[in-house]
Protein backbone atom coordinates (compact mmCIF):
# COMPACT_ATOMS: atom_id res chain seq x y z
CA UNK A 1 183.60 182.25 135.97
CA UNK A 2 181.91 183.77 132.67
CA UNK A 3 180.00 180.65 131.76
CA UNK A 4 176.35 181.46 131.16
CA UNK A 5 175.53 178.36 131.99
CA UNK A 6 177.38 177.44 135.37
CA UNK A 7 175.19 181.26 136.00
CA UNK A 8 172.28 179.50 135.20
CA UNK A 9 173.01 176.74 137.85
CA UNK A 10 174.23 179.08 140.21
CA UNK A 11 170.81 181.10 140.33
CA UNK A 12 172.61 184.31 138.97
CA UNK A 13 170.17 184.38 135.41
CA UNK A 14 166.90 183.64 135.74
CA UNK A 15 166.02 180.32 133.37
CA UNK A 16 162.74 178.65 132.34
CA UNK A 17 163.42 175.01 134.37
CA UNK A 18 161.78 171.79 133.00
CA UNK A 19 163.75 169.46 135.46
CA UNK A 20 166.64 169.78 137.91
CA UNK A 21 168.76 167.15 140.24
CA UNK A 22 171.75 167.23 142.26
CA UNK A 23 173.73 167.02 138.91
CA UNK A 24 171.97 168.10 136.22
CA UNK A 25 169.37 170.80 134.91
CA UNK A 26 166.82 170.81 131.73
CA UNK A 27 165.78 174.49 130.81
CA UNK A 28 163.55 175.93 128.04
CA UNK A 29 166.03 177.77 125.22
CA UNK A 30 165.81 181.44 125.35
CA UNK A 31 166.28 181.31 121.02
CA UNK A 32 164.13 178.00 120.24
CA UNK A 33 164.52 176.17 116.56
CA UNK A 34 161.82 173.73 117.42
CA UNK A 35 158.53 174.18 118.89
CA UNK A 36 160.10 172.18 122.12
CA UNK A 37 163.77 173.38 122.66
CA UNK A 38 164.92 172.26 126.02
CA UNK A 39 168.75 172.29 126.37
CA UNK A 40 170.37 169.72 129.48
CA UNK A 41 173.84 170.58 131.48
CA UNK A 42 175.16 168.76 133.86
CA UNK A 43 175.63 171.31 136.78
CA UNK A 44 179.54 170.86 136.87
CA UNK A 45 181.11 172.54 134.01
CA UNK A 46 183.01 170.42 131.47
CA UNK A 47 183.38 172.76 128.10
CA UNK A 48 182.47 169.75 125.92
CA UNK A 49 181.37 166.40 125.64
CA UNK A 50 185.05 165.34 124.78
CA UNK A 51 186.03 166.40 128.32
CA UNK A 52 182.52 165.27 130.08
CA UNK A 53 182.93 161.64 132.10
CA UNK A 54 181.64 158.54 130.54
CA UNK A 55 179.80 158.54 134.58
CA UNK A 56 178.82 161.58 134.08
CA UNK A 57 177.55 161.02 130.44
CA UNK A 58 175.73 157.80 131.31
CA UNK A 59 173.87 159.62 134.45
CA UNK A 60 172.60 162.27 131.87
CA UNK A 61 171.11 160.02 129.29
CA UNK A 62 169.16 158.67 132.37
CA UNK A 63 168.51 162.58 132.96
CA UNK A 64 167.57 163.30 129.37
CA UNK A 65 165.18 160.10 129.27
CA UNK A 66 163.14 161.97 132.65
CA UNK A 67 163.26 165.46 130.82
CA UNK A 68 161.24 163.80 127.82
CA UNK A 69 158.71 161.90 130.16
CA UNK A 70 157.93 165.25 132.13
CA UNK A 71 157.51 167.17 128.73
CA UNK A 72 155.00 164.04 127.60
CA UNK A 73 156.84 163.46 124.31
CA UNK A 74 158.03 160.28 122.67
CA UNK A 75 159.41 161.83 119.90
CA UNK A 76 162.24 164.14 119.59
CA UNK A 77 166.00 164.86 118.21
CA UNK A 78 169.22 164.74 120.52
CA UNK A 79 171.67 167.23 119.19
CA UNK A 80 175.33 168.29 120.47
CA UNK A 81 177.87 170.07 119.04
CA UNK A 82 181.93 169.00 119.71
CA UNK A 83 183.71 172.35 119.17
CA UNK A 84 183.54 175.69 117.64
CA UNK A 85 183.83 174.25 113.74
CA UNK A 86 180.90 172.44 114.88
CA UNK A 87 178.93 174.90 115.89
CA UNK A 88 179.50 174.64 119.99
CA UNK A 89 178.84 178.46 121.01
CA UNK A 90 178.60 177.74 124.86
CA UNK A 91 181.66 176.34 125.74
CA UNK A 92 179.55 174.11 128.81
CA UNK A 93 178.80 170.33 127.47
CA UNK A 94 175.07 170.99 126.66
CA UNK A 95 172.49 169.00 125.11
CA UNK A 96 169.91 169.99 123.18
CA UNK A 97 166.40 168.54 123.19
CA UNK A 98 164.19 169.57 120.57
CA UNK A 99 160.11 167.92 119.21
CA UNK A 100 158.00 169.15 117.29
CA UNK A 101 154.86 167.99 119.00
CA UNK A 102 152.54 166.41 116.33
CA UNK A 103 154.48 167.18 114.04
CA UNK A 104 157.83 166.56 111.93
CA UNK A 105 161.05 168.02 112.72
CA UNK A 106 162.79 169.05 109.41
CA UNK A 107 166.78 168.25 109.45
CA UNK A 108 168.90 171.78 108.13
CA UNK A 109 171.64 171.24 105.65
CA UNK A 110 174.98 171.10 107.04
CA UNK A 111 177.29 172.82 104.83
């Protein structure tokens, strides 16, 4: 498979780990837009979250929720992206994590 990501999991490209389980796996982004970008996969690949399980889903909030407690921040934006239109260039469901620590995360225009 030519999914960056499932190479990631797989041990095949080195990545910057925050947190890993059995299912799932928080690393640093190699291209951060926030002072804190931390993106979250589940380990099996699903190509978006319109094809992820609602399990699956529900386990990685609980995931996402840990990721935030072992960076130490309480404040921070959840963002995914449904599609190429949408802006999905990974085609593995992904979240990304990003705080700016101290300070206020400014919100890009969309269109």
């Amino acid at each position: 498979m030519d999914c960056i990501f499932c190479k990631i999991v797989n041990g095949e490209i080195p990545s910057k780990k925050v947190l890993e389980n059995e299912n799932f796996l928080a690393f640093h982004d190699i291209n951060p837009s926030a002072p804190v970008h931390v993106l979250i996969i589940p380990k099996e690949h699903y190509t978006d979250f319109a094809s992820t399980p609602a399990e699956t889903l529900k386990e990685m909030s609980l995931f996402i929720k840990d990721v935030a407690k072992e960076l130490n921040i309480e404040e921070y934006r959840l963002v995914t992206n449904n599609g190429k239109n949408a802006g999905q260039e990974i085609f593995h469901f992904h979240v990304h994590l990003l705080s700016n620590p101290g300070g206020k995360l400014k919100w890009p225009k969309i269109v």
